[in-house]
PDB file of N, CA and C in Angstrom:
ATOM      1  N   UNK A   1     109.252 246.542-160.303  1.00  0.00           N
ATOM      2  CA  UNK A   1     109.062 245.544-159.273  1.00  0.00           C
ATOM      3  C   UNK A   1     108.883 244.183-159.961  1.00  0.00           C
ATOM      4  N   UNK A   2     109.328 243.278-159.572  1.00  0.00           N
ATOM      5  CA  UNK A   2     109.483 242.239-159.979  1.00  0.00           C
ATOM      6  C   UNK A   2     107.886 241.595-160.128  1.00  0.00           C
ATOM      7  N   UNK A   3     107.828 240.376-160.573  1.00  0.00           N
ATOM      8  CA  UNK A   3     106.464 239.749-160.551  1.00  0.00           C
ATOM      9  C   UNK A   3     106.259 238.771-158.991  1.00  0.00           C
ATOM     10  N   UNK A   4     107.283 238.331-158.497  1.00  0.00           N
ATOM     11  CA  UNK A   4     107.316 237.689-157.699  1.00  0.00           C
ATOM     12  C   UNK A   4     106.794 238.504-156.574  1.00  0.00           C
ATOM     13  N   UNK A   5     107.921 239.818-156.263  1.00  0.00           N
ATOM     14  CA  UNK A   5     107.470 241.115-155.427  1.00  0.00           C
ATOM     15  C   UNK A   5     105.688 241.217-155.589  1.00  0.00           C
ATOM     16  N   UNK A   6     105.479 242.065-156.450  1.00  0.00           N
ATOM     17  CA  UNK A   6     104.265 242.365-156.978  1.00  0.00           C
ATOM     18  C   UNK A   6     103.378 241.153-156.123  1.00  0.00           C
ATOM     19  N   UNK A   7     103.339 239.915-156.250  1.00  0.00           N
ATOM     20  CA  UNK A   7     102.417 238.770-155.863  1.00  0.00           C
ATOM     21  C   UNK A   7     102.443 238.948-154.178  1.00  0.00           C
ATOM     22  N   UNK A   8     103.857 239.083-153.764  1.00  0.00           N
ATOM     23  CA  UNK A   8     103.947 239.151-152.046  1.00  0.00           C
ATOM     24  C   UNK A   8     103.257 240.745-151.901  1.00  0.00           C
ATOM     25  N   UNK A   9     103.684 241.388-152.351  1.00  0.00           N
ATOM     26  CA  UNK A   9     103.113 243.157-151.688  1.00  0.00           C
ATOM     27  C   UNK A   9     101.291 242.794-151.966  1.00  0.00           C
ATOM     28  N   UNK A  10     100.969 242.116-153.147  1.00  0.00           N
ATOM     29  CA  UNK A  10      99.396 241.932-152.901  1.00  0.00           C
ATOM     30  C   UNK A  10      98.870 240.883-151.813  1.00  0.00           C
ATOM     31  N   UNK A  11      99.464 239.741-152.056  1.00  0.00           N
ATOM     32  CA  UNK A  11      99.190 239.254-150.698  1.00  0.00           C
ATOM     33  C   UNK A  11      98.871 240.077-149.615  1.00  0.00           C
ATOM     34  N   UNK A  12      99.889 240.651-149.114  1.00  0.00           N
ATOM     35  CA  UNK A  12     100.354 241.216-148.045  1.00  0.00           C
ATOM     36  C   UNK A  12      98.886 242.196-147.474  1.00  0.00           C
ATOM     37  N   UNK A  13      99.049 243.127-148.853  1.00  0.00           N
ATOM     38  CA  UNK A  13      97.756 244.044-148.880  1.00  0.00           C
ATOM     39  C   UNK A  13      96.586 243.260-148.485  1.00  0.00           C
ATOM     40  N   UNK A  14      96.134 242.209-149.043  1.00  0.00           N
ATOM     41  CA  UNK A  14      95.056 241.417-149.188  1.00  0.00           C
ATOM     42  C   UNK A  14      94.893 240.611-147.329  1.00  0.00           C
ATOM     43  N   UNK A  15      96.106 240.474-146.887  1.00  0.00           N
ATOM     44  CA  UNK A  15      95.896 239.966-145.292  1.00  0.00           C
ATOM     45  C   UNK A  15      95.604 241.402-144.322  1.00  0.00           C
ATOM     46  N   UNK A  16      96.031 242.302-145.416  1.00  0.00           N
ATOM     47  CA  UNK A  16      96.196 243.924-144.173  1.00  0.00           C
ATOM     48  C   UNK A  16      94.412 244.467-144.353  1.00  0.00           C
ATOM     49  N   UNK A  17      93.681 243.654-145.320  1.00  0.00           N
ATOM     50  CA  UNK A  17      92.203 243.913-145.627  1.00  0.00           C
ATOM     51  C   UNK A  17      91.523 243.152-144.878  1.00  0.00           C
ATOM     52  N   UNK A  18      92.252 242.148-144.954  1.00  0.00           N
ATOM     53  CA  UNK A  18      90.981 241.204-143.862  1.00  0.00           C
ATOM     54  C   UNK A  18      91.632 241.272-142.143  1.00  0.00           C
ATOM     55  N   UNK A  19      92.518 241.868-142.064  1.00  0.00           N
ATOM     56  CA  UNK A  19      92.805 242.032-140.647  1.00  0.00           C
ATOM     57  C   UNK A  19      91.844 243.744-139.829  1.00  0.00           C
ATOM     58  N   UNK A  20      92.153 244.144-141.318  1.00  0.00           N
ATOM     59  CA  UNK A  20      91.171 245.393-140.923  1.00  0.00           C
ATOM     60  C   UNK A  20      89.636 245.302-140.928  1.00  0.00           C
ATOM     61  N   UNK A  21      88.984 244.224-141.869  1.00  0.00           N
ATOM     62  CA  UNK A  21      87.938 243.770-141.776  1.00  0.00           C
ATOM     63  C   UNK A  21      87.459 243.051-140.687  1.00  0.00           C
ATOM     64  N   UNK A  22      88.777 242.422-139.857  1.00  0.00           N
ATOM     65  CA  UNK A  22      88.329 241.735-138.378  1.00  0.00           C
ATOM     66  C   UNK A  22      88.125 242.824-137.214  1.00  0.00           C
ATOM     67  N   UNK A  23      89.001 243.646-137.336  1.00  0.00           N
ATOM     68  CA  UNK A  23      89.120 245.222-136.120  1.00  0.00           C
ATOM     69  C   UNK A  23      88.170 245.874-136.515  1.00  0.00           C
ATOM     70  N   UNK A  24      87.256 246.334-137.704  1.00  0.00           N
ATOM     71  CA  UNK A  24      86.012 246.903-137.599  1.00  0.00           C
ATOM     72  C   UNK A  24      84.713 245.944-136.766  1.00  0.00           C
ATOM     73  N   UNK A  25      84.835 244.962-137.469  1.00  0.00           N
ATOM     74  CA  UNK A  25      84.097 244.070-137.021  1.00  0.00           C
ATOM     75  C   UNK A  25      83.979 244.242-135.442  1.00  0.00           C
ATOM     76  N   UNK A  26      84.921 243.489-134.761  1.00  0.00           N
ATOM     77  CA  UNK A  26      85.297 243.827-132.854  1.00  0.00           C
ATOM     78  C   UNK A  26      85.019 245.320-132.226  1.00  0.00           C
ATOM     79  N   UNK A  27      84.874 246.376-133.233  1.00  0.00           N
ATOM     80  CA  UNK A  27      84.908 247.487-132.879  1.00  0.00           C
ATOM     81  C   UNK A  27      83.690 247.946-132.986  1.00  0.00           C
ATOM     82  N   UNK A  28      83.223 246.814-133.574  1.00  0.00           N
ATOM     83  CA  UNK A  28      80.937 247.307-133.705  1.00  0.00           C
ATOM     84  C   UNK A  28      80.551 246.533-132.555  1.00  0.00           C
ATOM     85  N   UNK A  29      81.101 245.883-132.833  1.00  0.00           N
ATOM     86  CA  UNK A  29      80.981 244.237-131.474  1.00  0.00           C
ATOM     87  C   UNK A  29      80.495 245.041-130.160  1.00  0.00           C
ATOM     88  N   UNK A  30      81.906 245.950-130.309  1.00  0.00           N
ATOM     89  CA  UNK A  30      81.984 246.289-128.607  1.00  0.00           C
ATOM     90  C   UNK A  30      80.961 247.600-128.658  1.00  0.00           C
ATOM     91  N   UNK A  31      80.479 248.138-129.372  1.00  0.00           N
ATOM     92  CA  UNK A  31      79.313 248.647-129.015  1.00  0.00           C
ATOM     93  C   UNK A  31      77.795 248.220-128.554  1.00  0.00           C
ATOM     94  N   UNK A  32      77.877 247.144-129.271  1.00  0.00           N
ATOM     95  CA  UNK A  32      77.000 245.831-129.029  1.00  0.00           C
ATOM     96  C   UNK A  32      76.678 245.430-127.705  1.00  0.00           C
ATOM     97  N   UNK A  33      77.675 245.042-126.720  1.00  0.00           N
ATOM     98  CA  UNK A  33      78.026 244.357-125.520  1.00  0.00           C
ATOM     99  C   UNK A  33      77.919 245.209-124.332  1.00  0.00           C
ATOM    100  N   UNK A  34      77.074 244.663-123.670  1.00  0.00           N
ATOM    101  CA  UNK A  34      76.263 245.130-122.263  1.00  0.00           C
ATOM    102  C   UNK A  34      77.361 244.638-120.814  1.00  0.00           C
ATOM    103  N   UNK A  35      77.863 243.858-121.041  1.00  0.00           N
ATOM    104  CA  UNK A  35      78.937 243.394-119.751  1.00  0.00           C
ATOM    105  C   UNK A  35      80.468 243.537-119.731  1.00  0.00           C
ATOM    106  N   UNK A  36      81.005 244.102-118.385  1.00  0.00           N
ATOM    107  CA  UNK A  36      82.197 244.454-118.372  1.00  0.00           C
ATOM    108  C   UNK A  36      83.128 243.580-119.027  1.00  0.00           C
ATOM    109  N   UNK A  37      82.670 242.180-118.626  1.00  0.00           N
ATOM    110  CA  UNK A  37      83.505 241.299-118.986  1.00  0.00           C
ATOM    111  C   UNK A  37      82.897 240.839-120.773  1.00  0.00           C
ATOM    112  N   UNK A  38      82.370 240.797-121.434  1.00  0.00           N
ATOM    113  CA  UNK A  38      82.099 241.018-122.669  1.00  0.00           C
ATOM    114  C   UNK A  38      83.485 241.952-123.548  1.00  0.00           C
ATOM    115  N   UNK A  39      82.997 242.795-123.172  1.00  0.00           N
ATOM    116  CA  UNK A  39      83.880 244.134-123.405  1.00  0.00           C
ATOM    117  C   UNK A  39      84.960 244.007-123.387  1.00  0.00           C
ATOM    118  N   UNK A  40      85.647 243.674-122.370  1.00  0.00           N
ATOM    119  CA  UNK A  40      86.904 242.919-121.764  1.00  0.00           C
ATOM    120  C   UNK A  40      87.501 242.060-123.202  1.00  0.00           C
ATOM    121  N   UNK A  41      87.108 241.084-122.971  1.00  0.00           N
ATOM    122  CA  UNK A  41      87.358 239.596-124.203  1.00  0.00           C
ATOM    123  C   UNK A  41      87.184 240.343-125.407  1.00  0.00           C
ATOM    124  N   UNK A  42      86.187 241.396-125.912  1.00  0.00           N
ATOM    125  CA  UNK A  42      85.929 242.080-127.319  1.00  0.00           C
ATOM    126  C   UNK A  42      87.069 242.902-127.726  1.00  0.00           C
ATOM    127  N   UNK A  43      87.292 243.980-126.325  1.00  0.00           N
ATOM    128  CA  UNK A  43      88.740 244.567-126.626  1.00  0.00           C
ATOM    129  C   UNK A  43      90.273 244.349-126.715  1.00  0.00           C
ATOM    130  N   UNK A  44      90.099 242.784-126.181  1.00  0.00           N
ATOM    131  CA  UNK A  44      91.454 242.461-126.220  1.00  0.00           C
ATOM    132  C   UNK A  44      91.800 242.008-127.891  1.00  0.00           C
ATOM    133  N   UNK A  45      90.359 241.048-128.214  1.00  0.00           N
ATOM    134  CA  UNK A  45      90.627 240.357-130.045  1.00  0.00           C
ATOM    135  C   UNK A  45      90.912 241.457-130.310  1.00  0.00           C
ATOM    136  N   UNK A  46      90.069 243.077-130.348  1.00  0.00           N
ATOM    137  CA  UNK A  46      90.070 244.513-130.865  1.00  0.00           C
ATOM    138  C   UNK A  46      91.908 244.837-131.048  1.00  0.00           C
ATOM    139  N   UNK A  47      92.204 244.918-129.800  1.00  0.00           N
ATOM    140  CA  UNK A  47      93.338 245.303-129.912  1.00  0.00           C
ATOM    141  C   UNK A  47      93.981 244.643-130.564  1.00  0.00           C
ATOM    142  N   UNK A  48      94.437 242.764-130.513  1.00  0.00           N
ATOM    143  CA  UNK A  48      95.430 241.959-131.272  1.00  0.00           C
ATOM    144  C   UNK A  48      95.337 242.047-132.838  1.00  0.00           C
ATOM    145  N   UNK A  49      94.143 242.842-133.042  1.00  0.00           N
ATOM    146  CA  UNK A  49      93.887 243.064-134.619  1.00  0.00           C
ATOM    147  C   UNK A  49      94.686 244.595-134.901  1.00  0.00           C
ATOM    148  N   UNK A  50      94.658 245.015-134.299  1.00  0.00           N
ATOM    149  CA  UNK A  50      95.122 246.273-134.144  1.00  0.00           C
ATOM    150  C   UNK A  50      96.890 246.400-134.523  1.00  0.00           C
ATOM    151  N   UNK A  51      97.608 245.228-133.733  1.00  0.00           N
ATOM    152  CA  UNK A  51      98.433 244.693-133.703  1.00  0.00           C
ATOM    153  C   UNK A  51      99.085 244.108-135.271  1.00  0.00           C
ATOM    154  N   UNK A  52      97.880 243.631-135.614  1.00  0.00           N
ATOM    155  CA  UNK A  52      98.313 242.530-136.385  1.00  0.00           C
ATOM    156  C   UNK A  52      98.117 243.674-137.511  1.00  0.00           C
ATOM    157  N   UNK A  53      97.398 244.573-137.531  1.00  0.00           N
ATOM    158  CA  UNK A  53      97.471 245.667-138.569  1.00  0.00           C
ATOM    159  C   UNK A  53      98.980 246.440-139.009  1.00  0.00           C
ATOM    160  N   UNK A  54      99.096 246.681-137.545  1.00  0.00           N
ATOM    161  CA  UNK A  54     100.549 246.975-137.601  1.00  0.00           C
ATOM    162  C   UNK A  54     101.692 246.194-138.211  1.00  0.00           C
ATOM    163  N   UNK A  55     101.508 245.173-138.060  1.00  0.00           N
ATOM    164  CA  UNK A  55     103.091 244.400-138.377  1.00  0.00           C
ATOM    165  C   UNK A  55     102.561 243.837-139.431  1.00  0.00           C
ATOM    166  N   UNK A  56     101.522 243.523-140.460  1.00  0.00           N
ATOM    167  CA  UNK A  56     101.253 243.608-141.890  1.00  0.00           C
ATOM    168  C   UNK A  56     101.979 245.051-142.511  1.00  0.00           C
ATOM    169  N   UNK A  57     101.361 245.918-141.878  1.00  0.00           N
ATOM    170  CA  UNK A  57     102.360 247.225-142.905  1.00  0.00           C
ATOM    171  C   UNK A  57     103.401 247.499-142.422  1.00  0.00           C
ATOM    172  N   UNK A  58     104.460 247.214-141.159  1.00  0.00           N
ATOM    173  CA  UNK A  58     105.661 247.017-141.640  1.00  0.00           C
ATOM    174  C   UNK A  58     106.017 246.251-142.533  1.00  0.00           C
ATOM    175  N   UNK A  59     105.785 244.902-142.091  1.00  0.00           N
ATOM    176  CA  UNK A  59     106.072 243.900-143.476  1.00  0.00           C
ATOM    177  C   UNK A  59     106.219 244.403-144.355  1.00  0.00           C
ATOM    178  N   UNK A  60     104.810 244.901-144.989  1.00  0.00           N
ATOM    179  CA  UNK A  60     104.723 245.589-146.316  1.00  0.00           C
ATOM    180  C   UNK A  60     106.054 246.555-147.006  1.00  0.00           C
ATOM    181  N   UNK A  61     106.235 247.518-145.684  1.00  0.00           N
ATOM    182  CA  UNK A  61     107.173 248.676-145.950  1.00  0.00           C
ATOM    183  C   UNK A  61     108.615 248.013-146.386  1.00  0.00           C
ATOM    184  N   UNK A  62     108.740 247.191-145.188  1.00  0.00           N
ATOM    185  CA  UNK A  62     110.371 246.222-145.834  1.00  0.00           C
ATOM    186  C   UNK A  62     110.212 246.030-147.240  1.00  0.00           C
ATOM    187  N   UNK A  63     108.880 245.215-147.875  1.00  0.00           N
ATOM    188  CA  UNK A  63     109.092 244.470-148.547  1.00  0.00           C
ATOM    189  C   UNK A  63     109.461 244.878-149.702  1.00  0.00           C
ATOM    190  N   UNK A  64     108.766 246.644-149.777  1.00  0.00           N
ATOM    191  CA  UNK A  64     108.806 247.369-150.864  1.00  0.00           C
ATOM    192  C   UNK A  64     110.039 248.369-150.670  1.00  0.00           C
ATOM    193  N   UNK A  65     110.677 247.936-149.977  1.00  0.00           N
ATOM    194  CA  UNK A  65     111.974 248.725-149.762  1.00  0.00           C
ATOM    195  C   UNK A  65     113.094 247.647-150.477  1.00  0.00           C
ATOM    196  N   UNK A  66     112.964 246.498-150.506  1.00  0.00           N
ATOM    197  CA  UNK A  66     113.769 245.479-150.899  1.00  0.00           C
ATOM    198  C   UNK A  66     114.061 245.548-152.210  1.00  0.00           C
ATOM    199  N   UNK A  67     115.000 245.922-153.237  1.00  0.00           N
ATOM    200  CA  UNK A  67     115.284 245.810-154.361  1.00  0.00           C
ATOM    201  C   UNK A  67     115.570 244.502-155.010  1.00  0.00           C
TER     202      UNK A  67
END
């Protein structure tokens, strides 16, 4: 793997850590939270992290598929 590669696949890793570090986070949150609507607003960030987990490791998968 190239050095250039190597720098993007860690990146990559390194945004797929703190996106997972935001979805634990929202996911203690919402145990936390006493109101429907609390809950509501907690699970939606919950989910878009969820999201954003996802399309970091596709990324990833392309990237390391790329010769």
């Amino acid at each position: 793997m190239s050095q250039s590669k190597e720098k993007l696949v860690q990146s990559f890793e390194e945004l797929f850590s703190i996106e997972k570090k935001a979805h634990d986070y929202y996911q203690e949150l919402l145990l936390e939270k006493e109101t429907a609507h609390e809950k509501e607003v907690i699970q939606g960030i919950h989910d878009d992290e969820e999201r954003h987990m996802k399309i970091v490791q596709d990324i990833l998968e392309i990237i390391k598929e790329v010769k």
